[in-house]
C-alpha atoms as a PDB file:
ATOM      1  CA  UNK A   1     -41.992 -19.039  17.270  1.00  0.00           C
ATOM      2  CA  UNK A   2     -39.304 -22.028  18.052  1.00  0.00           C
ATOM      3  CA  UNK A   3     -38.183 -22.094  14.871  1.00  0.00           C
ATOM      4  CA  UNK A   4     -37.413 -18.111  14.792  1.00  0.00           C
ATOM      5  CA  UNK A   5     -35.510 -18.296  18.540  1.00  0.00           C
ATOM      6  CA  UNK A   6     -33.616 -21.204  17.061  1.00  0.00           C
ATOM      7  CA  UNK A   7     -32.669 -18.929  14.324  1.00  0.00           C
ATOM      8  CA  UNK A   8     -31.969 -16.297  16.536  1.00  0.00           C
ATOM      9  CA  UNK A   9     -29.471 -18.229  18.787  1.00  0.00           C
ATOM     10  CA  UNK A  10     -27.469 -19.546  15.683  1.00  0.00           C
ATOM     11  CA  UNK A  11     -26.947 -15.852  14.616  1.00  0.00           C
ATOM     12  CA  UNK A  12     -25.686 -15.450  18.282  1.00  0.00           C
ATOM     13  CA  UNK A  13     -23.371 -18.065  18.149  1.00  0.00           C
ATOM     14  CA  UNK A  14     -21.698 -17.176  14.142  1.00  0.00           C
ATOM     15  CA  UNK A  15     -17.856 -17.955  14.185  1.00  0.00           C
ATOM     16  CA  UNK A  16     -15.847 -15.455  15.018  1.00  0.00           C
ATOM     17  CA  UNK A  17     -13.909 -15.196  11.845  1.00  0.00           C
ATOM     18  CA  UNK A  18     -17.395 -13.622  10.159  1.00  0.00           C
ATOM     19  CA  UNK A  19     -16.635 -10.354  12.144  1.00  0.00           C
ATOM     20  CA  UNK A  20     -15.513  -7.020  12.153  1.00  0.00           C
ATOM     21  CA  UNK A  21     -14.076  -4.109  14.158  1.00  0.00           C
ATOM     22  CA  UNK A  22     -12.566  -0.776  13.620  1.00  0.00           C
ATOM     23  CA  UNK A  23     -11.027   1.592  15.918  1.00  0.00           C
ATOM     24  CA  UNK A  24     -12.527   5.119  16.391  1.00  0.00           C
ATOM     25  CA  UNK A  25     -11.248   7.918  13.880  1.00  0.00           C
ATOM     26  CA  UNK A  26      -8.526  10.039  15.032  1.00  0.00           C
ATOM     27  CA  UNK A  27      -8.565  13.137  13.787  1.00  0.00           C
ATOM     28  CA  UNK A  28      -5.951  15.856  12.601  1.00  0.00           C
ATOM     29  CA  UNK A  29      -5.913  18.966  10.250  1.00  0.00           C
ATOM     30  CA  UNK A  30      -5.008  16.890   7.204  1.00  0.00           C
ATOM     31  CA  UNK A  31      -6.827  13.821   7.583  1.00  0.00           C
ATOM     32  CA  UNK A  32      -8.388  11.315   9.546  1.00  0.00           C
ATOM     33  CA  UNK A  33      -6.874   7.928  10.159  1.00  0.00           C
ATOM     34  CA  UNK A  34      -8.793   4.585  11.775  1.00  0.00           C
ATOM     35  CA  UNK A  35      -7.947   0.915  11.663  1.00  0.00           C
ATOM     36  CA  UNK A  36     -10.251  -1.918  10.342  1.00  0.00           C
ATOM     37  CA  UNK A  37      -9.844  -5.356  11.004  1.00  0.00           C
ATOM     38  CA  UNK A  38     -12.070  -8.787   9.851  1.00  0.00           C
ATOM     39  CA  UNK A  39     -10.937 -12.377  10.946  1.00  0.00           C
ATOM     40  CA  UNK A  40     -10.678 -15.170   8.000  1.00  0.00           C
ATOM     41  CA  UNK A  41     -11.775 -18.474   8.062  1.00  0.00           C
ATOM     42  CA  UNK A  42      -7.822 -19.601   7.735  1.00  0.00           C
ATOM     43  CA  UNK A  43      -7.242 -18.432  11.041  1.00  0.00           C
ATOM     44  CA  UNK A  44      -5.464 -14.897   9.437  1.00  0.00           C
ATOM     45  CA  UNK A  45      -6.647 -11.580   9.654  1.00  0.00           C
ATOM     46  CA  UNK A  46      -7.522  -8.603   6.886  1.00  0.00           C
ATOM     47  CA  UNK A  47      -7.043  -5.429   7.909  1.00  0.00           C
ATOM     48  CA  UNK A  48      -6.888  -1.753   6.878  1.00  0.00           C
ATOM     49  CA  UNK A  49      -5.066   1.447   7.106  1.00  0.00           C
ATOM     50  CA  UNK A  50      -7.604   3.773   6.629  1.00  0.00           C
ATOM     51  CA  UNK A  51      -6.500   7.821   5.494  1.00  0.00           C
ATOM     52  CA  UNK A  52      -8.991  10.253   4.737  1.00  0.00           C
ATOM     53  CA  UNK A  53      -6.922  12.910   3.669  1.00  0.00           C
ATOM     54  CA  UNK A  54      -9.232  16.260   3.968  1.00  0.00           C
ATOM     55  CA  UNK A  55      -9.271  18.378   0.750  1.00  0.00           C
ATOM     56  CA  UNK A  56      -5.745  19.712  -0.773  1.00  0.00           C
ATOM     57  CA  UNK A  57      -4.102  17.410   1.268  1.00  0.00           C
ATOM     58  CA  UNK A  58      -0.875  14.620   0.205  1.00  0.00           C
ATOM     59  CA  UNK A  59       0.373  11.668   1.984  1.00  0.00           C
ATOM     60  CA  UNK A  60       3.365   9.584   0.755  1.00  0.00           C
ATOM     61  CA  UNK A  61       3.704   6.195  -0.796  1.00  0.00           C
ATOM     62  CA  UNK A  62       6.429   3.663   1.165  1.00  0.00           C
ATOM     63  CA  UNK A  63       9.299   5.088  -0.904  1.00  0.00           C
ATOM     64  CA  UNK A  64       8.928   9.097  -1.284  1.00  0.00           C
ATOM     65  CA  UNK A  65      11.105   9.664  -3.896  1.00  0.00           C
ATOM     66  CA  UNK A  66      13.988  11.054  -1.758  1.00  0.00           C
ATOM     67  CA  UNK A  67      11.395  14.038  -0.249  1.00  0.00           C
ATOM     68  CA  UNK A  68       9.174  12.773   2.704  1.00  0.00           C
ATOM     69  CA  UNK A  69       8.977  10.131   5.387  1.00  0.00           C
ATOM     70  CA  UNK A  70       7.346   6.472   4.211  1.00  0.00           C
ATOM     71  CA  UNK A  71       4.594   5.293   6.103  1.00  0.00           C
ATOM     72  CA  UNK A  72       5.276   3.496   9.518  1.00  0.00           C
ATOM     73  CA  UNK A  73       2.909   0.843  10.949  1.00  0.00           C
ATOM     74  CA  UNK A  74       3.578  -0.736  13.951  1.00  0.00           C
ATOM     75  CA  UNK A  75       1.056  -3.653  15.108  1.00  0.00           C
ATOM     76  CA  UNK A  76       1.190  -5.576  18.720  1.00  0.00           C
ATOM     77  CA  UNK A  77      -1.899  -8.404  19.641  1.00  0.00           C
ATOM     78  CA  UNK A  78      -0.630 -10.057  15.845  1.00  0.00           C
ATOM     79  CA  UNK A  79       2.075 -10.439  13.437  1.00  0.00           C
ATOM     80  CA  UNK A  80       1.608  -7.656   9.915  1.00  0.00           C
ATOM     81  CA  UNK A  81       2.588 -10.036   7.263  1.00  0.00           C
ATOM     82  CA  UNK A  82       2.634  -7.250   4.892  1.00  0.00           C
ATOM     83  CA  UNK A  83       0.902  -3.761   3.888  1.00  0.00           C
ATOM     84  CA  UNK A  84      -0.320  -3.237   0.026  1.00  0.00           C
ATOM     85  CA  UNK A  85      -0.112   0.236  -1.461  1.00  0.00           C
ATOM     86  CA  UNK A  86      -2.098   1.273  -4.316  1.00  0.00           C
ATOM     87  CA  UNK A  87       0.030   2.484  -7.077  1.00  0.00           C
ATOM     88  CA  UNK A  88       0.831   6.454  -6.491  1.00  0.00           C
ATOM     89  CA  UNK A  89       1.837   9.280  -8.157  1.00  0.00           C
ATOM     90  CA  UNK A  90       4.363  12.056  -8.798  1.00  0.00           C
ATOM     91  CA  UNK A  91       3.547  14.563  -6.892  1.00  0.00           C
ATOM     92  CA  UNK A  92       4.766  18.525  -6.127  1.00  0.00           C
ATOM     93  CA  UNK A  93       7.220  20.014  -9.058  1.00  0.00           C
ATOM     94  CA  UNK A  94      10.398  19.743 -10.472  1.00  0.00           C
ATOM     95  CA  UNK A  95      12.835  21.299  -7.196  1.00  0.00           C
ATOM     96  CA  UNK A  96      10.409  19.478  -4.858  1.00  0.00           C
ATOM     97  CA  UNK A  97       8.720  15.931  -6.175  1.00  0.00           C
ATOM     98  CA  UNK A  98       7.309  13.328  -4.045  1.00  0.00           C
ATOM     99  CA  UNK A  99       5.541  10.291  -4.316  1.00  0.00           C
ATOM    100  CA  UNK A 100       2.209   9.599  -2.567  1.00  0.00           C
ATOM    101  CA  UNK A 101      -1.173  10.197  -2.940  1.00  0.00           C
ATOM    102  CA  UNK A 102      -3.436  13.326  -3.469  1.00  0.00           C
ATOM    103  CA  UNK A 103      -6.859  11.429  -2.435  1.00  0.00           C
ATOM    104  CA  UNK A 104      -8.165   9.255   0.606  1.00  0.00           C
ATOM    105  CA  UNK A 105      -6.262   5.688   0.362  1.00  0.00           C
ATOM    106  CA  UNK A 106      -6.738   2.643   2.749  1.00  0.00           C
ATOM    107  CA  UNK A 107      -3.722   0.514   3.087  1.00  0.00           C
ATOM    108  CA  UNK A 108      -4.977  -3.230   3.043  1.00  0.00           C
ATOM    109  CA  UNK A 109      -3.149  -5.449   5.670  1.00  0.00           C
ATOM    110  CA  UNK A 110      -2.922  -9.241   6.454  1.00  0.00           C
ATOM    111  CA  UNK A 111      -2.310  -9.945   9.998  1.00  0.00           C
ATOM    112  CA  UNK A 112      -1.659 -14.020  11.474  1.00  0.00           C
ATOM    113  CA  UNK A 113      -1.371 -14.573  15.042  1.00  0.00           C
ATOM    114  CA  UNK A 114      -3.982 -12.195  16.534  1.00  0.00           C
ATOM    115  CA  UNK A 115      -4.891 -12.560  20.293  1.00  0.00           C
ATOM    116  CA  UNK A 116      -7.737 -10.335  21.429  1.00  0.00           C
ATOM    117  CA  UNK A 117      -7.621  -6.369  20.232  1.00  0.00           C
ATOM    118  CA  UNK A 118      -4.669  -5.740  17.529  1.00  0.00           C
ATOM    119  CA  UNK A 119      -3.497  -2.365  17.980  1.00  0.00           C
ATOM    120  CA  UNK A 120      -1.325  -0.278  15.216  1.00  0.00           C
ATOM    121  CA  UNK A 121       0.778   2.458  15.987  1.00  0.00           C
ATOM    122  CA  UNK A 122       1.595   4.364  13.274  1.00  0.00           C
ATOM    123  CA  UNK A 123       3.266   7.313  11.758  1.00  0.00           C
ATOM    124  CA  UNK A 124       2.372   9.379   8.696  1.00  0.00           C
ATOM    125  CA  UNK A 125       3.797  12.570   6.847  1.00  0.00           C
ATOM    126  CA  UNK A 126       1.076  15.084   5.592  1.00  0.00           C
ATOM    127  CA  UNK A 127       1.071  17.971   3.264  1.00  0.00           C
ATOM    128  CA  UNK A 128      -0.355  20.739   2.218  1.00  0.00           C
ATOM    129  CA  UNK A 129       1.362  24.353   1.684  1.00  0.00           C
ATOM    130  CA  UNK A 130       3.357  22.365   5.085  1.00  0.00           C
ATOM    131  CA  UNK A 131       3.841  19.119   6.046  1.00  0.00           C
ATOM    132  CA  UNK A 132       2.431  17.884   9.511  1.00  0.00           C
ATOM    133  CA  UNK A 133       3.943  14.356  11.161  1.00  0.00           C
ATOM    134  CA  UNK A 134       0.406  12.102  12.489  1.00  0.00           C
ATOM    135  CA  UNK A 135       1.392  10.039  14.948  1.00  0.00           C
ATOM    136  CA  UNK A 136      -2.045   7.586  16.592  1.00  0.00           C
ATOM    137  CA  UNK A 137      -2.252   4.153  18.112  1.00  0.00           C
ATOM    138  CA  UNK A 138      -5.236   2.312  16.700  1.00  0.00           C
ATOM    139  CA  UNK A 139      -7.052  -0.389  18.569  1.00  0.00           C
ATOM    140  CA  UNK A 140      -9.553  -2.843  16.870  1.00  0.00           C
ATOM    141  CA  UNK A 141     -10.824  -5.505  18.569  1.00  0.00           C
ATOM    142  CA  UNK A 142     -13.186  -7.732  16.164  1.00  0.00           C
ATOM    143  CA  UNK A 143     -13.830 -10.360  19.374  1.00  0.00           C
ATOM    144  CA  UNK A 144     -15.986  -7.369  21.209  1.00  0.00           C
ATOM    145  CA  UNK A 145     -18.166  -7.702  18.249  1.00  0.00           C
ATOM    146  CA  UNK A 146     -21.769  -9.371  18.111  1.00  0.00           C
ATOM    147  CA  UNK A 147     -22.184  -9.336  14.065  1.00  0.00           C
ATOM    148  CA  UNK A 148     -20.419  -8.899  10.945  1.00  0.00           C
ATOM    149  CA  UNK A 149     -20.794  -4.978   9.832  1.00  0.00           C
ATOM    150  CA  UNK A 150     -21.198  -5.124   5.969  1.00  0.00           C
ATOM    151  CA  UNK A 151     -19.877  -1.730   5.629  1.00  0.00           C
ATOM    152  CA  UNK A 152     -16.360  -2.627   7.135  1.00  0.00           C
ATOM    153  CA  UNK A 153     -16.223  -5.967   5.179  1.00  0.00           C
ATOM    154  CA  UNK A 154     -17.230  -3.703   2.171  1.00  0.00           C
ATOM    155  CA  UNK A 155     -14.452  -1.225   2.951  1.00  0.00           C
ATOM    156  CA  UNK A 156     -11.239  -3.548   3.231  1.00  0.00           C
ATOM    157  CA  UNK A 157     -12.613  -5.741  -0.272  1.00  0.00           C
ATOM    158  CA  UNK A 158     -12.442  -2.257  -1.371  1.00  0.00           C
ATOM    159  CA  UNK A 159      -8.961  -1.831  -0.380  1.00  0.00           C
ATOM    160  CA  UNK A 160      -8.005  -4.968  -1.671  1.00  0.00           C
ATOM    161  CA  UNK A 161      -9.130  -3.830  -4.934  1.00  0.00           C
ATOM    162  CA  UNK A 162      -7.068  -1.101  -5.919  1.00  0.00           C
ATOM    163  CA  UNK A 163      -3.996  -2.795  -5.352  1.00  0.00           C
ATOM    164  CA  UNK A 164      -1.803  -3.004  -8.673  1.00  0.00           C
ATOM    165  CA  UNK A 165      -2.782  -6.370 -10.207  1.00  0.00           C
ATOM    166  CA  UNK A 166       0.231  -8.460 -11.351  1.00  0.00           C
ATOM    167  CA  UNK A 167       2.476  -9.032 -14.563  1.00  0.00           C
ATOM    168  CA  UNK A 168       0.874 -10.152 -17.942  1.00  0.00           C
ATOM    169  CA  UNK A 169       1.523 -10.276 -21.120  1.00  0.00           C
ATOM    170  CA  UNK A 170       1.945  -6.576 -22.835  1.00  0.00           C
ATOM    171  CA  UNK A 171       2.367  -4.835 -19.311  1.00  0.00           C
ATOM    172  CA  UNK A 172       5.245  -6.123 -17.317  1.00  0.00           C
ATOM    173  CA  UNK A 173       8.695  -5.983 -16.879  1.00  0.00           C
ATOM    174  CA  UNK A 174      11.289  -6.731 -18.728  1.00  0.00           C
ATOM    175  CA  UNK A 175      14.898  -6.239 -16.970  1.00  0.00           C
ATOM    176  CA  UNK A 176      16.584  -3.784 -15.267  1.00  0.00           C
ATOM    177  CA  UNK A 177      20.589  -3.289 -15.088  1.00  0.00           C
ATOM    178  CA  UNK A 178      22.582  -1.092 -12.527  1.00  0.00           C
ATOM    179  CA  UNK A 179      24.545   2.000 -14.321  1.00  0.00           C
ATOM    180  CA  UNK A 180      28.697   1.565 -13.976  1.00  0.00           C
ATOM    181  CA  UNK A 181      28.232   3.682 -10.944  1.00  0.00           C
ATOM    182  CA  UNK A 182      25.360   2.132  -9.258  1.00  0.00           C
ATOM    183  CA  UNK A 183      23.455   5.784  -8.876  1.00  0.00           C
ATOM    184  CA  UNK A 184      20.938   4.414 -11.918  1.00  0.00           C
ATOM    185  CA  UNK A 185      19.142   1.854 -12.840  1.00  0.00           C
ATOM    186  CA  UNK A 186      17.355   1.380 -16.031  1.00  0.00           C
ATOM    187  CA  UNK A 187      14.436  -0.099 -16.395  1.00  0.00           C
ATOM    188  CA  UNK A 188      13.013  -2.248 -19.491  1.00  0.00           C
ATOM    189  CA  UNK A 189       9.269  -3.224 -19.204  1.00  0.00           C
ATOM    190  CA  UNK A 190       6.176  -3.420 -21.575  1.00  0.00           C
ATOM    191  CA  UNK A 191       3.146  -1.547 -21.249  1.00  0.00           C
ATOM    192  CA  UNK A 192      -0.219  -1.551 -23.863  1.00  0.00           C
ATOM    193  CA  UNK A 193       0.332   0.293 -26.922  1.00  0.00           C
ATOM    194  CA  UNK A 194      -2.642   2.229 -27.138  1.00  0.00           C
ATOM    195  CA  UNK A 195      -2.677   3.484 -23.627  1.00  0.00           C
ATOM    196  CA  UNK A 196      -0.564   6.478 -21.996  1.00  0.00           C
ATOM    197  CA  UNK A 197       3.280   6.089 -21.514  1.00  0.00           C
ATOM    198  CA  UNK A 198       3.202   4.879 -18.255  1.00  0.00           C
ATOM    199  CA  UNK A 199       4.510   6.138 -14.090  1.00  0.00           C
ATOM    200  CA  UNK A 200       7.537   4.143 -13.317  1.00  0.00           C
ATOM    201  CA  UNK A 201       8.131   3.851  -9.347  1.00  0.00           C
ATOM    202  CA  UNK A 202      10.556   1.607  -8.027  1.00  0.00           C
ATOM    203  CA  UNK A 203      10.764   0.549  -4.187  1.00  0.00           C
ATOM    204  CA  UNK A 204      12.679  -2.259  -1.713  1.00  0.00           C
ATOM    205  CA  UNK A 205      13.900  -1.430   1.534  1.00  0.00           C
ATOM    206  CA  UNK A 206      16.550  -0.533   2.243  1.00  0.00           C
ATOM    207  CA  UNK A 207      16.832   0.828  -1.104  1.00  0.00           C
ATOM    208  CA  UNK A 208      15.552   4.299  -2.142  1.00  0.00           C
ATOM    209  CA  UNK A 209      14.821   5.124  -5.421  1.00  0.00           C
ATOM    210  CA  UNK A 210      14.233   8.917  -6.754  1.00  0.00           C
ATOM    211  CA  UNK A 211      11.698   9.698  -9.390  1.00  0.00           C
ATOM    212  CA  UNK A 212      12.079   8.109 -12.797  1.00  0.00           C
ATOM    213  CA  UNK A 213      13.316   9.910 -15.600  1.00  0.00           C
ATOM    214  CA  UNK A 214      11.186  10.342 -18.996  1.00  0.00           C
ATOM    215  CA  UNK A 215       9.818   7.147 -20.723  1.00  0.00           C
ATOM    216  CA  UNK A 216      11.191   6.411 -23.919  1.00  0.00           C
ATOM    217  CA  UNK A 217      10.454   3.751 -26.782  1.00  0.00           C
ATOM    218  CA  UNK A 218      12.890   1.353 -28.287  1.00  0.00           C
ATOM    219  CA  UNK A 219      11.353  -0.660 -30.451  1.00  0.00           C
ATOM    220  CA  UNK A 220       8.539  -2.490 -28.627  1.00  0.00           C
ATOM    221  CA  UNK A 221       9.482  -1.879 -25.534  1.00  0.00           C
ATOM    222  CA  UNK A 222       9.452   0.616 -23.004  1.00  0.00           C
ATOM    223  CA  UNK A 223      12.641   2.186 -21.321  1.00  0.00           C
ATOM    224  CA  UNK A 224      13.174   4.694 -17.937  1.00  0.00           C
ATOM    225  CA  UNK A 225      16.403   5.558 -15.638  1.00  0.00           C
ATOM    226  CA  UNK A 226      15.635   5.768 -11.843  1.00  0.00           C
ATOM    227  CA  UNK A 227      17.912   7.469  -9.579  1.00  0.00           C
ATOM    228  CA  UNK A 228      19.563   5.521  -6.827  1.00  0.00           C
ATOM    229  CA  UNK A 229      18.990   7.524  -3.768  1.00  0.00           C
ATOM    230  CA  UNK A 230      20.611   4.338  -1.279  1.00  0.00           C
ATOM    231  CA  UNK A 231      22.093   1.280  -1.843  1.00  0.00           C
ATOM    232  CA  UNK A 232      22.799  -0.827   0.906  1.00  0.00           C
ATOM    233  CA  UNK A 233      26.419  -2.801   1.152  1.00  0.00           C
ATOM    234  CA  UNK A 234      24.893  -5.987   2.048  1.00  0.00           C
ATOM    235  CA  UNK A 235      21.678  -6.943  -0.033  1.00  0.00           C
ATOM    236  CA  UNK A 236      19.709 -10.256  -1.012  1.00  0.00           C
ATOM    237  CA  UNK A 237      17.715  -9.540  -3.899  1.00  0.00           C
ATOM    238  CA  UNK A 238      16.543 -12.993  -4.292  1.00  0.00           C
ATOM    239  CA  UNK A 239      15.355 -13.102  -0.835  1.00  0.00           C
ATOM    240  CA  UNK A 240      13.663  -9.036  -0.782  1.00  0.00           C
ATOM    241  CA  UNK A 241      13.540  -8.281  -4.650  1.00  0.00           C
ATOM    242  CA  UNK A 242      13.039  -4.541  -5.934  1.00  0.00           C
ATOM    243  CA  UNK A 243       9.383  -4.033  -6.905  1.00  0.00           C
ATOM    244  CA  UNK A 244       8.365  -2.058 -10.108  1.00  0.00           C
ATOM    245  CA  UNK A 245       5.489  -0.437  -9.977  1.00  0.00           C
ATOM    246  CA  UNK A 246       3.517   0.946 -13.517  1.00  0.00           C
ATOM    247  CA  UNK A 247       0.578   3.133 -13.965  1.00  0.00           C
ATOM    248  CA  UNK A 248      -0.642   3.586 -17.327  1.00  0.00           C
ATOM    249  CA  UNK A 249      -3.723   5.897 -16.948  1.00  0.00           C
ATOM    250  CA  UNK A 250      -6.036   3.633 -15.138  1.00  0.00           C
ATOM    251  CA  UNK A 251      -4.508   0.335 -15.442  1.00  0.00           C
ATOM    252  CA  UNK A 252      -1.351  -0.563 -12.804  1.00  0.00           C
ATOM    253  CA  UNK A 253       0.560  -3.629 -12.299  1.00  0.00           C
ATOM    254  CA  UNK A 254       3.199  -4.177  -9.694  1.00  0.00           C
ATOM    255  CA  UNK A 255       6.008  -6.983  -9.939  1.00  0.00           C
ATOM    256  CA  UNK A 256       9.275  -7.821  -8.887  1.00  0.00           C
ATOM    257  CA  UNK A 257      11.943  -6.555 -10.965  1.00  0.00           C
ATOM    258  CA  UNK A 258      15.182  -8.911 -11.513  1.00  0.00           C
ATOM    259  CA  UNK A 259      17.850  -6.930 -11.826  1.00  0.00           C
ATOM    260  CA  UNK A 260      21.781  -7.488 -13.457  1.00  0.00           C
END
């Protein structure tokens, strides 16, 4: 019986960094929204965005294509170090495209410098035959917890998971060079043979980028235009590079794109 209430107080007494919290669900006609958050042992935090869009239902991806509002997360109790999207798609038709999602996504987040609950305020677009702003504040607070809840540490590995992996051999990119005009850039990139021509999405704030034109071949490689939507005066593209973003069926990769 000692040995069992000596096991029993060391469950008690786990680290802090082994536990989770989420905030409750809040609710709207196009989807449901809640926040998830798990300490690390590095003193950071993971975290999640959590949208479960209801049936028929489109959110966007952080650049829209030039139709739709990105996603806006504000956090206070830490610092967001950054917000991964899984790769999206084209969405709508050809007078009115967007880029998003058409299925529940969770946004994985790293957090540093958390004190007590973390709270995320955020700000979605939602569609349907409409589109619907969400607006909810989001409190988690993983130091009210007692234990670790597998389903939440589950959940954000999840998210982590379908983020676009990174550039390899036979799917990356290549270059990319500004038109005369700067309302285009073309993109040269790689992508497997045998597999569908791929989605090309390009995105850096304060950029926007509209939907890529057709792929083509030239030789080996792999060619598309993007529209120029905005382009700052004043940019550092060695400090915040342009990201491209591929999907080729089920395979996606996401890198940054240097461009002349």
């Amino acid at each position: 019986m000692k040995r069992l209430q000596t096991a029993a107080l060391a469950l008690l007494f786990l680290p802090s960094a082994t536990l989770a919290a989420t905030s409750a669900w809040v609710e709207t006609p196009g989807g449901d929204v809640r926040l998830v958050t798990l300490p690390a042992a590095d003193g950071t935090t993971r975290a999640m965005l959590d949208i479960r869009l209801h049936d028929g239902w489109k959110t966007y991806w952080r650049d829209p294509g030039g139709s739709g509002i990105p996603p806006s997360i504000v956090v206070t109790g830490a610092n967001l170090v950054s917000v991964g999207f899984p790769a999206p798609k084209r969405l709508g038709d050809v007078e009115n495209h967007y880029i998003g999602y058409d299925k529940p996504v969770r946004l994985p987040m790293k957090l540093d410098k958390v004190d007590g609950a973390v709270k995320a305020t955020i700000f979605l677009g939602v569609c349907k035959e409409i589109c619907i702003p969400v607006q909810a504040e989001l409190t988690a607070d993983a130091s009210a917890e007692s234990f670790a809840n597998p389903l939440e540490e589950t959940a954000i590995a999840g998210a982590e998971a379908t983020l676009p992996g990174g550039a390899e051999d036979g799917f990356r990119p290549l270059s990319g060079q500004w038109s005369a005009d700067n309302k285009m850039v073309t993109v040269r990139f790689e992508a497997p043979a045998n597999g569908p021509l791929p989605d090309v999405f390009l995105s850096g704030a304060p950029f926007e980028f509209g939907a890529a034109g057709p792929v083509r071949r030239d030789g080996d490689t792999l060619v598309s235009d993007i529209p120029v939507l905005r382009r700052p005066k004043v940019f550092d593209l060695a400090k915040n590079p342009i990201q491209l973003t591929l999907r080729a069926g089920d395979k996606t990769m996401e890198s940054p794109l240097a461009i002349e």
